[in-house]
Protein backbone atom coordinates (compact mmCIF):
# COMPACT_ATOMS: atom_id res chain seq x y z
CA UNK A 1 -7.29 -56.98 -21.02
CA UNK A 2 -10.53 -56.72 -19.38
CA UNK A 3 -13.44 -56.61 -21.49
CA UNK A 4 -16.73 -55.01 -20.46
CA UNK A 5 -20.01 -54.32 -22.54
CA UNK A 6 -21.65 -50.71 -22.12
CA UNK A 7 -24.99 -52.16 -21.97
CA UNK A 8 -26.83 -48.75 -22.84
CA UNK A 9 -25.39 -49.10 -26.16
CA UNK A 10 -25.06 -52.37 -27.59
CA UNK A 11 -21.29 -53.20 -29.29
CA UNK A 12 -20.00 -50.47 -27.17
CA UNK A 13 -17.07 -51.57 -24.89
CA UNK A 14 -14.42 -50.70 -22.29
CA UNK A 15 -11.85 -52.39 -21.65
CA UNK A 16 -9.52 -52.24 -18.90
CA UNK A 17 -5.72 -52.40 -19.67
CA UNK A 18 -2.93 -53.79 -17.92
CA UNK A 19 0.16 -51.32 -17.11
CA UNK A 20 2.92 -53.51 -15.93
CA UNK A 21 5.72 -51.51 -13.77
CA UNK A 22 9.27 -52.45 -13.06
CA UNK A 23 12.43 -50.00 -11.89
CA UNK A 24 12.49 -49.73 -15.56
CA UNK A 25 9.46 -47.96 -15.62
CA UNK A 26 6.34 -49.55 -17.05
CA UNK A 27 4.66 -51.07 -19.87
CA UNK A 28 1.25 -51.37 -21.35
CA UNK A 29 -0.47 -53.62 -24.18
CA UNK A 30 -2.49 -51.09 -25.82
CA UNK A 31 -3.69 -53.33 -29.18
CA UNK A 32 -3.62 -56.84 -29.25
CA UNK A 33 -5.75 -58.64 -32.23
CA UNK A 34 -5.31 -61.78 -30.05
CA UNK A 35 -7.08 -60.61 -27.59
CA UNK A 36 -10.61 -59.55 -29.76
CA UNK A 37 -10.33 -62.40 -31.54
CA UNK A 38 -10.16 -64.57 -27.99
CA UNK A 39 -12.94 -62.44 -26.63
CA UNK A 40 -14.94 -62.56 -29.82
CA UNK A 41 -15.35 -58.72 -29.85
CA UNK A 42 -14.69 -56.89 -33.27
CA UNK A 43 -12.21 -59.69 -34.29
CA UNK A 44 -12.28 -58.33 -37.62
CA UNK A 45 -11.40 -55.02 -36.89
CA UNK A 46 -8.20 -53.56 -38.46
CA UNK A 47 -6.88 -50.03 -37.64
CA UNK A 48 -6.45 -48.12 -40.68
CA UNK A 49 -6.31 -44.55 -39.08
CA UNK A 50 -4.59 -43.90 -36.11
CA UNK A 51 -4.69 -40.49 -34.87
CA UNK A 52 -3.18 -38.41 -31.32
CA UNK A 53 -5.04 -35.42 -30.26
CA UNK A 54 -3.73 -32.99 -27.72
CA UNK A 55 -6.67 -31.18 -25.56
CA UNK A 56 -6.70 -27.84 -22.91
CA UNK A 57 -8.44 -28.26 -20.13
CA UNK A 58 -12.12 -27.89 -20.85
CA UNK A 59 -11.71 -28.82 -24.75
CA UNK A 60 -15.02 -30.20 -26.37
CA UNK A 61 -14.69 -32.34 -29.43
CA UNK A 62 -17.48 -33.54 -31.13
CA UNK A 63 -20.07 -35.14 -31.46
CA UNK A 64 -19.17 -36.75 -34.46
CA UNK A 65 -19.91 -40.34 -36.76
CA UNK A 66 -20.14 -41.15 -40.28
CA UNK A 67 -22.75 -41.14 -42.26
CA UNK A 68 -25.10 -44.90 -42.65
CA UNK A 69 -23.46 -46.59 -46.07
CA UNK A 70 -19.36 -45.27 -44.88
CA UNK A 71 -19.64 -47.20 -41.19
CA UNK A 72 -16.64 -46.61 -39.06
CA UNK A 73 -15.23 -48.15 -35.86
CA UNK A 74 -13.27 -46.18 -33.43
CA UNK A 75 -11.03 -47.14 -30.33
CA UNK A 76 -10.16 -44.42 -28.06
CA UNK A 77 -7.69 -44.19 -25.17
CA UNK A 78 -6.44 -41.64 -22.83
CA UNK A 79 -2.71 -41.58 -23.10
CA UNK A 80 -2.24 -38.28 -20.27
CA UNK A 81 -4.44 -36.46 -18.33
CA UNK A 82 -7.85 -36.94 -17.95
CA UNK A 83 -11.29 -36.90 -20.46
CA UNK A 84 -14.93 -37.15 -19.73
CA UNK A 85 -16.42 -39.50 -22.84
CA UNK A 86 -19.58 -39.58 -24.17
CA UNK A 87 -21.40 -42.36 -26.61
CA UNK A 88 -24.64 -41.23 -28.00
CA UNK A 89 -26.45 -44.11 -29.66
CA UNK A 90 -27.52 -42.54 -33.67
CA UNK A 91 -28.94 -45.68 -34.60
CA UNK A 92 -32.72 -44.90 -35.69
CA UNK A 93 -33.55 -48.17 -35.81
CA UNK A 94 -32.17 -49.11 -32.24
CA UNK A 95 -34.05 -49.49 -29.07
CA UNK A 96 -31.38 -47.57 -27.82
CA UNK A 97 -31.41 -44.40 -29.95
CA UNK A 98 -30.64 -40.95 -28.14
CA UNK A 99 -28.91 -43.08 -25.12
CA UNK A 100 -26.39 -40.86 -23.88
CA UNK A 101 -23.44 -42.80 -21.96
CA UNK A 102 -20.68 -41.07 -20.10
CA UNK A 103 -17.37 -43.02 -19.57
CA UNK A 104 -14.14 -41.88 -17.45
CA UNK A 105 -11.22 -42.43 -19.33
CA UNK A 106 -7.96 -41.10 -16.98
CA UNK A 107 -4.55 -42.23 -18.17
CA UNK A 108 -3.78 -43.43 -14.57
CA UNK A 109 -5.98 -46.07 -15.31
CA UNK A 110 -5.85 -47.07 -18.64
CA UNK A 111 -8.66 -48.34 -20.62
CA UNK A 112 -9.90 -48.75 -24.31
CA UNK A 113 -12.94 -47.47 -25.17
CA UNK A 114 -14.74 -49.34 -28.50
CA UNK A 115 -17.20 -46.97 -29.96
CA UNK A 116 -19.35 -49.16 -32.85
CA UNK A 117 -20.07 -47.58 -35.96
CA UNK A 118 -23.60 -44.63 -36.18
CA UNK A 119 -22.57 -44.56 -32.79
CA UNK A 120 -21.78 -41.12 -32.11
CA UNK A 121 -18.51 -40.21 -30.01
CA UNK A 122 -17.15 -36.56 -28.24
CA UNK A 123 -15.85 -35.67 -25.20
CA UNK A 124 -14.24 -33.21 -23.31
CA UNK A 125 -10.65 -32.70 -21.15
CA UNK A 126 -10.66 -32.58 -17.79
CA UNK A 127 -7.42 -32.25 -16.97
CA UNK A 128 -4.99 -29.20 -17.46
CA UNK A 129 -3.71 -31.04 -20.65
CA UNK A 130 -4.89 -34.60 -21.74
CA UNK A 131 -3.59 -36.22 -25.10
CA UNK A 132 -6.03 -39.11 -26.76
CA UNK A 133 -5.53 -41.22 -29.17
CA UNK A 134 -7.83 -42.61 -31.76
CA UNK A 135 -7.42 -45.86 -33.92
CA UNK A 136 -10.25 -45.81 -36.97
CA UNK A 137 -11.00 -48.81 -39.52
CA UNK A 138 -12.01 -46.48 -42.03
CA UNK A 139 -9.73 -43.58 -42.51
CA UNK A 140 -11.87 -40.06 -42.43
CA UNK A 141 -13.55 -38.45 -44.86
CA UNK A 142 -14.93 -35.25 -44.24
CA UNK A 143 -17.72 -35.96 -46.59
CA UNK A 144 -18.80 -38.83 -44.76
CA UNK A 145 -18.75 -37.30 -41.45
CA UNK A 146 -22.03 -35.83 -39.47
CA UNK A 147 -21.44 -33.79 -37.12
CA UNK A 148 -24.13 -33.21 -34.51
CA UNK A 149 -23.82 -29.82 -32.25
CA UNK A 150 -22.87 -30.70 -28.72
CA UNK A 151 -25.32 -28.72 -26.74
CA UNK A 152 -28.47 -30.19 -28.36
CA UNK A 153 -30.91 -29.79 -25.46
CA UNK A 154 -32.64 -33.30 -26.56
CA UNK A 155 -29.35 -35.10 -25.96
CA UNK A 156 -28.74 -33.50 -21.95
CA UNK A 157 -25.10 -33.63 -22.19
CA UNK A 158 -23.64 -31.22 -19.28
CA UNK A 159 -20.93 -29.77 -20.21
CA UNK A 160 -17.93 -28.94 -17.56
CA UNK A 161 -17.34 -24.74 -17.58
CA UNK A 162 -15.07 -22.73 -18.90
CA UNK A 163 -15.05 -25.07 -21.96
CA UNK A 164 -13.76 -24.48 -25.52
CA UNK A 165 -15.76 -25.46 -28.69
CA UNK A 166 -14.24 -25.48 -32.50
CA UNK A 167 -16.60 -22.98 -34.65
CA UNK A 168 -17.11 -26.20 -36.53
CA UNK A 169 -18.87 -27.87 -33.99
CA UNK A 170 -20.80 -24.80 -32.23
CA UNK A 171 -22.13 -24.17 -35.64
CA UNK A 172 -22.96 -28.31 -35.89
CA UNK A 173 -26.75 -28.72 -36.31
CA UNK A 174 -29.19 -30.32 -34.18
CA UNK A 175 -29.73 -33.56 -34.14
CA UNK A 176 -33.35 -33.60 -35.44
CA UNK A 177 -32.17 -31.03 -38.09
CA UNK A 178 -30.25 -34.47 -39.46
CA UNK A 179 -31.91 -36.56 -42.37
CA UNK A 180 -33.11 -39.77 -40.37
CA UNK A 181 -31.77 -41.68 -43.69
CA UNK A 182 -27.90 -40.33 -43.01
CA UNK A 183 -28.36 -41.57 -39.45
């Protein structure tokens, strides 16, 4: 494992995995604790949620976090096909707030992407079919979840077309329409 910071939002990673082939086929280390606690990034994070979500092509989901006093930590990989990521740093109080990163996750080349917590995380497929999967250290609540509607003008996230967007998060509201003490 390669570990890299996203420096536009601090405790944000990606990290590179290894995909080892033989005639066999191949294999890949997707979670090692070993590893974090080597690196001294999110040692202490245990998955308690681990969730695999099949996309079509040009599926948008998100943006979504948790609310400031239920923090949760999500790793995200792209186990087929092909997603366009996007971190959106919802910390108030950070010199980073309203950064908007985008990160290529393809499952030909495998990487982890960490995604701290009031960080907020969505993306979209661009690949005919793509399948991600999420591990969580706080299972979901849909009480503690904000969701924040993806086409916000003030966040300039351009969005691949056709594309296909849940009613839940087309009717998401703005982010300024957000209580600044949830965020």
């Amino acid at each position: 494992m390669i570990f890299e910071p996203v420096t536009e939002i601090p405790g944000a990673y990606k990290i590179e995995l290894v995909n080892w082939s033989d005639s066999r086929g191949s294999l890949m280390e997707i979670w090692n604790s070993k590893n974090f606690i080597e690196q001294g990034v999110w040692p202490d994070f245990i998955p308690v949620q681990v969730n695999l979500v099949k996309s079509n092509q040009g599926a948008i989901r998100g943006i979504h976090r948790t609310i400031r006093y239920a923090p949760q930590r999500k790793i995200v990989t792209c186990t087929e096909g092909a997603i366009k990521d996007y971190l959106i740093d919802l910390r108030p109080e950070s010199t980073h707030y309203r950064n908007v990163v985008s990160v290529a996750i393809d499952a030909s080349k495998p990487l982890l992407l960490l995604v701290p917590e009031r960080v907020g995380h969505s993306y979209q497929t661009i690949s005919e079919n793509s399948t991600v999967c999420y591990y969580f250290d706080r299972a979901y609540n849909p009480e503690e979840e904000i969701g924040i509607n993806p086409f916000d003008q003030d966040l300039s996230i351009t969005w691949d077309e056709p594309y296909i967007l849940s009613p839940k998060d087309s009717n998401a509201p703005l982010l300024n329409e957000i209580a600044l003490e949830l965020l």
